[in-house]
C-alpha atoms as a PDB file:
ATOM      1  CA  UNK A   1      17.592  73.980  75.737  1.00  0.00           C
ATOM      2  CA  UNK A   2      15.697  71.997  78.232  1.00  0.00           C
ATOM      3  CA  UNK A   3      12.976  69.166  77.691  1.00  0.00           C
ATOM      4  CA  UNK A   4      10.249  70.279  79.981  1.00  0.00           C
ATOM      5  CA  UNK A   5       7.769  67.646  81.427  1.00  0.00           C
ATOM      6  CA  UNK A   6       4.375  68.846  79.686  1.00  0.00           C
ATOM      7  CA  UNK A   7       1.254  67.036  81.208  1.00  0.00           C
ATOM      8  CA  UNK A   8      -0.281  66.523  77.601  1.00  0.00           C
ATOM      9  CA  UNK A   9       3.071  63.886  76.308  1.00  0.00           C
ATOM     10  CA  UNK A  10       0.924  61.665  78.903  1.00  0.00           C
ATOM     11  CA  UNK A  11       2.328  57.996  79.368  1.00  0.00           C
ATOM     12  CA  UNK A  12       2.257  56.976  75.872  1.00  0.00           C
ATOM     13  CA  UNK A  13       4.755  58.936  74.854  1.00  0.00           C
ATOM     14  CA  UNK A  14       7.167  58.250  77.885  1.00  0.00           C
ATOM     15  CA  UNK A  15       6.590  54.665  77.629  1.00  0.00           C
ATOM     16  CA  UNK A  16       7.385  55.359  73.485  1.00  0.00           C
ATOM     17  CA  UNK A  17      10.274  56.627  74.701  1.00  0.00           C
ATOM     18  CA  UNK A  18      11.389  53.593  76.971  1.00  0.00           C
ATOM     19  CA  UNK A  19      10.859  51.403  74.075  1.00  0.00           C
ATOM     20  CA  UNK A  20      13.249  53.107  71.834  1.00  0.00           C
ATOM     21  CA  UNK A  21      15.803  53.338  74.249  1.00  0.00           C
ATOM     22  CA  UNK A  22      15.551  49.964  74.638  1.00  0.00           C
ATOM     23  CA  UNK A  23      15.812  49.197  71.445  1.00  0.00           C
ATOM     24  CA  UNK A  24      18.717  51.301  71.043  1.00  0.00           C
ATOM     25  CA  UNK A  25      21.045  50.180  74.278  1.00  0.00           C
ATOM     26  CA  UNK A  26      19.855  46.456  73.613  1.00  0.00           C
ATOM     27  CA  UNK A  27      19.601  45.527  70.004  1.00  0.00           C
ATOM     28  CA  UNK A  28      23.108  47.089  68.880  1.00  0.00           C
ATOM     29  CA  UNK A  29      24.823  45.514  71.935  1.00  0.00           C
ATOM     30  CA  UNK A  30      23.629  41.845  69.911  1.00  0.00           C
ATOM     31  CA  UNK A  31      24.727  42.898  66.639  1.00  0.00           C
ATOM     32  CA  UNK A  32      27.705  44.700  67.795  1.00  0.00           C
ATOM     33  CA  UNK A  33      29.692  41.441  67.682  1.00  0.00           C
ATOM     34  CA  UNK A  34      30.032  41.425  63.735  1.00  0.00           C
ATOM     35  CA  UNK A  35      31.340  44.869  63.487  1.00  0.00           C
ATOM     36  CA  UNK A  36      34.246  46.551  64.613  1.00  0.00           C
ATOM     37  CA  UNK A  37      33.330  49.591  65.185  1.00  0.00           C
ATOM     38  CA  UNK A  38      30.914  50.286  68.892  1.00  0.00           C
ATOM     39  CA  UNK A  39      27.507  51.867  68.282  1.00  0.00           C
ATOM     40  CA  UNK A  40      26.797  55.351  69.183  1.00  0.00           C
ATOM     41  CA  UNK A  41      23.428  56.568  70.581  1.00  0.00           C
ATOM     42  CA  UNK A  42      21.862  60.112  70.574  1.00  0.00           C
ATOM     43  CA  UNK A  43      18.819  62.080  72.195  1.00  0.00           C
ATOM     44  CA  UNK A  44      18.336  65.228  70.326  1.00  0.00           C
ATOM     45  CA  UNK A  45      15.477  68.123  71.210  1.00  0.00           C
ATOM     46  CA  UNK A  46      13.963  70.568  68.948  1.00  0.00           C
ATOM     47  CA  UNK A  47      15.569  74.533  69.467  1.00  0.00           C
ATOM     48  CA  UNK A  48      12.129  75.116  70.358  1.00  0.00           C
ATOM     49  CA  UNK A  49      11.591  74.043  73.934  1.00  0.00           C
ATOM     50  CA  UNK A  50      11.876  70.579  72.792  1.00  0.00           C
ATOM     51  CA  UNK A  51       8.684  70.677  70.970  1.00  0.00           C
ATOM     52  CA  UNK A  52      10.229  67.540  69.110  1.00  0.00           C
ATOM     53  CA  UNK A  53      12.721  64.989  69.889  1.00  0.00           C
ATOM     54  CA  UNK A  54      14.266  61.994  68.159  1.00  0.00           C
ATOM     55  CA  UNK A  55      16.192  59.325  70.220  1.00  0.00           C
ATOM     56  CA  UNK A  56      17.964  56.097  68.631  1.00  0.00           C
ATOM     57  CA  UNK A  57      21.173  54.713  68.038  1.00  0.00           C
ATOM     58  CA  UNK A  58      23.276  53.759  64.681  1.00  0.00           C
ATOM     59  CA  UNK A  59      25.018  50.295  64.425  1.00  0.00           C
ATOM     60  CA  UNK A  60      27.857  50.703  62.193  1.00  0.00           C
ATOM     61  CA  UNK A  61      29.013  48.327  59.855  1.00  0.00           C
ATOM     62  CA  UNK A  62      31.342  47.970  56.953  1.00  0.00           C
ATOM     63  CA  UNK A  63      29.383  49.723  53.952  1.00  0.00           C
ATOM     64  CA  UNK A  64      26.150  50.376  55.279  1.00  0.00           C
ATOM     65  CA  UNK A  65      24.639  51.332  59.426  1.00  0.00           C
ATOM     66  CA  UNK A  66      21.721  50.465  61.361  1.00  0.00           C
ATOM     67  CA  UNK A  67      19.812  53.245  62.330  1.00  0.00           C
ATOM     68  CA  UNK A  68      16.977  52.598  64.710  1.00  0.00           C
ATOM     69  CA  UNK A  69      14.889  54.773  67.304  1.00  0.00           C
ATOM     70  CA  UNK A  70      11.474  57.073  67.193  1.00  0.00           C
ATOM     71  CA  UNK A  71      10.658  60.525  66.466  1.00  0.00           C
ATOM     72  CA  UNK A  72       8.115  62.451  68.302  1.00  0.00           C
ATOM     73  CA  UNK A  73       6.309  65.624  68.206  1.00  0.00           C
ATOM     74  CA  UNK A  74       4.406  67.141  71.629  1.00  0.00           C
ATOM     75  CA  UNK A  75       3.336  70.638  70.148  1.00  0.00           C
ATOM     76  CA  UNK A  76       1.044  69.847  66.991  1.00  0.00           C
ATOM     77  CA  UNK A  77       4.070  71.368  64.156  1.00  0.00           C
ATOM     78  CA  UNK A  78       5.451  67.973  63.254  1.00  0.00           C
ATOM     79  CA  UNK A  79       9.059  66.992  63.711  1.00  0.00           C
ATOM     80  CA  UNK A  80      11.587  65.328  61.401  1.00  0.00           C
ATOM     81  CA  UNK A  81      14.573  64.091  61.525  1.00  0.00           C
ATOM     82  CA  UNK A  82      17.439  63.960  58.685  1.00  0.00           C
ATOM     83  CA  UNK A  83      20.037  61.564  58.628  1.00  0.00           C
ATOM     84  CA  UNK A  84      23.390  62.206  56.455  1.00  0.00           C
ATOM     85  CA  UNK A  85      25.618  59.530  55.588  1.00  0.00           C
ATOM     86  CA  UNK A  86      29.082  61.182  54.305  1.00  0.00           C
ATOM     87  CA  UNK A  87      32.613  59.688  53.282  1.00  0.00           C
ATOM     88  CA  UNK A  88      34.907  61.850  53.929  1.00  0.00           C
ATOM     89  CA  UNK A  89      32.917  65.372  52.536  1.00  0.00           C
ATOM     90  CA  UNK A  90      31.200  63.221  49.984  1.00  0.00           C
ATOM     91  CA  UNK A  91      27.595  62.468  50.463  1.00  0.00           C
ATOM     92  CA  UNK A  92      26.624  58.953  50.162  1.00  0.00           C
ATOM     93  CA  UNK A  93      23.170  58.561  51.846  1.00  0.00           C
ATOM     94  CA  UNK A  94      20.452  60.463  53.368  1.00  0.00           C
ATOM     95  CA  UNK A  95      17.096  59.481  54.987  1.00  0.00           C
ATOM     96  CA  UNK A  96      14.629  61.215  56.645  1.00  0.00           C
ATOM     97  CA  UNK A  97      11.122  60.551  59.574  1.00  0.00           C
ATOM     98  CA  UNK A  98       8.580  62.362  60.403  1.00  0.00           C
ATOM     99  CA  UNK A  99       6.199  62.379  63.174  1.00  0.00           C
ATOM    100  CA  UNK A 100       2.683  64.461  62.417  1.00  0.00           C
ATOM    101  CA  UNK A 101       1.398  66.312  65.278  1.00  0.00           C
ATOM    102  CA  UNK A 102       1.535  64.650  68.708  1.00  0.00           C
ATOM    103  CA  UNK A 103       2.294  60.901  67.394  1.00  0.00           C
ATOM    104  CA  UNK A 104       5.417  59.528  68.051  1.00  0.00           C
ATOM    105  CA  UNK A 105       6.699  57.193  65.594  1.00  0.00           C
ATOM    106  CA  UNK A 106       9.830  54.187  65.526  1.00  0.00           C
ATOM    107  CA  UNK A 107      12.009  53.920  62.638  1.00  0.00           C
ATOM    108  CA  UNK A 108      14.707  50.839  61.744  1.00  0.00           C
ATOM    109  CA  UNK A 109      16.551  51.055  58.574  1.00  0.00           C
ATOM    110  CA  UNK A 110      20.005  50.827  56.927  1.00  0.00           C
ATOM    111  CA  UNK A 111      21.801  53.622  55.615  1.00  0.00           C
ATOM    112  CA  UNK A 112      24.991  54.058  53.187  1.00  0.00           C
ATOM    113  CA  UNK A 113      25.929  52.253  49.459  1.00  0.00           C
ATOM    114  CA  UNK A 114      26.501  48.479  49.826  1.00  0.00           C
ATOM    115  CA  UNK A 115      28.687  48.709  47.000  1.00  0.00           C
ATOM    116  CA  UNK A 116      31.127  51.251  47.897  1.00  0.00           C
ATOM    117  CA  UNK A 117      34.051  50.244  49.201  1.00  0.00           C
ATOM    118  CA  UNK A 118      34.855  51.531  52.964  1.00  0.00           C
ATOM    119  CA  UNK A 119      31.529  52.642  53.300  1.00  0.00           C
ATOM    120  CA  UNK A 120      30.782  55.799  55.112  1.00  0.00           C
ATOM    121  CA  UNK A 121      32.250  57.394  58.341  1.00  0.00           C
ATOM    122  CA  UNK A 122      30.255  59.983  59.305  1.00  0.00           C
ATOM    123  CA  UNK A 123      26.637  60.048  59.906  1.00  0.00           C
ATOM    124  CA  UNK A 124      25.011  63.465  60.574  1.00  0.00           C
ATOM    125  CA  UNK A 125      21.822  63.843  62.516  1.00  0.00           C
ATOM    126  CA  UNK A 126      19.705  67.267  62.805  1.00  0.00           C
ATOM    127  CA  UNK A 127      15.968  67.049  64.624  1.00  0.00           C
ATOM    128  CA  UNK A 128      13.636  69.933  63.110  1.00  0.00           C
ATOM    129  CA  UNK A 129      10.266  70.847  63.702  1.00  0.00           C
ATOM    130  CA  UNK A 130       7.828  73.370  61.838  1.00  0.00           C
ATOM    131  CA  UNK A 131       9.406  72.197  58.792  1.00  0.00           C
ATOM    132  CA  UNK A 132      13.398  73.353  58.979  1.00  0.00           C
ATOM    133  CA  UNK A 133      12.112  76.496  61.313  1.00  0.00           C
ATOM    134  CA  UNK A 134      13.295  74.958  64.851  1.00  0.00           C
ATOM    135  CA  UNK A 135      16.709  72.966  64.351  1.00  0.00           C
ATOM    136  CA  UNK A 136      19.293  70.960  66.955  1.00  0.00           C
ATOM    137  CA  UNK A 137      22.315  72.095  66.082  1.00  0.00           C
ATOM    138  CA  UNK A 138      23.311  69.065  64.143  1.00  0.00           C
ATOM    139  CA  UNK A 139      25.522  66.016  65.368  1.00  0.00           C
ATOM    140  CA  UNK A 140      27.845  63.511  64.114  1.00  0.00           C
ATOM    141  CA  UNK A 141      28.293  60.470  65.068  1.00  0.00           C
ATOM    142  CA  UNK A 142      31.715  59.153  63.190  1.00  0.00           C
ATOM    143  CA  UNK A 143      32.573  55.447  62.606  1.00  0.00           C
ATOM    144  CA  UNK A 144      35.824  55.322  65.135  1.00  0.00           C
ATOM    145  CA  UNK A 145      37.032  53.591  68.285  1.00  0.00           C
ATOM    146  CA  UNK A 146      35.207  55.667  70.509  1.00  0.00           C
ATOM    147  CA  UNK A 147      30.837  54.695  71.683  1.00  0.00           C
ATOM    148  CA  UNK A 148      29.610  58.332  71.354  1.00  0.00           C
ATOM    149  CA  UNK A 149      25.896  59.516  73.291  1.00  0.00           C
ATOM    150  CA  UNK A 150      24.695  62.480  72.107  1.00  0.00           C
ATOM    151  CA  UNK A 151      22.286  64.538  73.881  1.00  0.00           C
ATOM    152  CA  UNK A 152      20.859  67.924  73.525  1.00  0.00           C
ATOM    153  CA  UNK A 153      18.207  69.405  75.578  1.00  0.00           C
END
């Protein structure tokens, strides 16, 4: 899959875009100094020509994450994207955005149970537009040693 320039995303949406990943690669570099885990970061396009993207980053912490970015939609069939918080197999959390057609919206929030001990160590991440018709192939970003970028195109 490929995200294809299209003349009609216009300069709003790249300059969306700019201020996300901003967001992303500067705000969790601040707040990385409490936790000890690093932050991971991920790009993810729609199955459908990337008709819908959603690019952010998740700040882990003890019990609960940071998860910050923007959806978008370029081809009018709305995009959403689900986030899955999961210890272990067990799911703890899950949150969801939408963009409507062509609008391109942030999102900051915190995911997981404050009150569970350990938290949660995996956080999975699928981008679908047209409802659940067009999917990424979902990712996860685990709570580890290792700052993981995920991108699909």
């Amino acid at each position: 899959m490929t995200c294809t320039n299209r003349a009609a995303r216009g300069a709003a949406v790249l300059s969306g875009i700019a201020l996300a990943l901003a967001a992303t690669l500067v705000v969790p570099a601040a707040a990385s100094a409490d936790s000890a885990w690093p932050n991971d970061t991920f790009r993810l396009c729609t199955a459908q020509g990337c008709g819908g993207q959603a690019i952010g980053g998740v700040v882990w912490g003890n019990r609960t994450s940071t998860v910050q970015g923007t959806v978008a939609d370029f081809l009018a069939r709305g995009t959403t994207v689900y986030f899955e918080a999961y210890a272990g197999a067990t799911k703890i959390d899950s949150e969801t955005r939408t963009a409507s057609a062509h609008d391109d919206v942030p999102y900051h929030f915190s995911i997981g149970d404050p009150d569970r001990v350990g938290g949660f160590d995996r956080l999975k991440i699928t981008v679908c537009e047209s409802g659940k018709t067009y999917c990424t192939v979902p990712v996860n970003a685990d709570r580890d040693d290792e700052p993981e970028y995920f991108v699909q195109e």
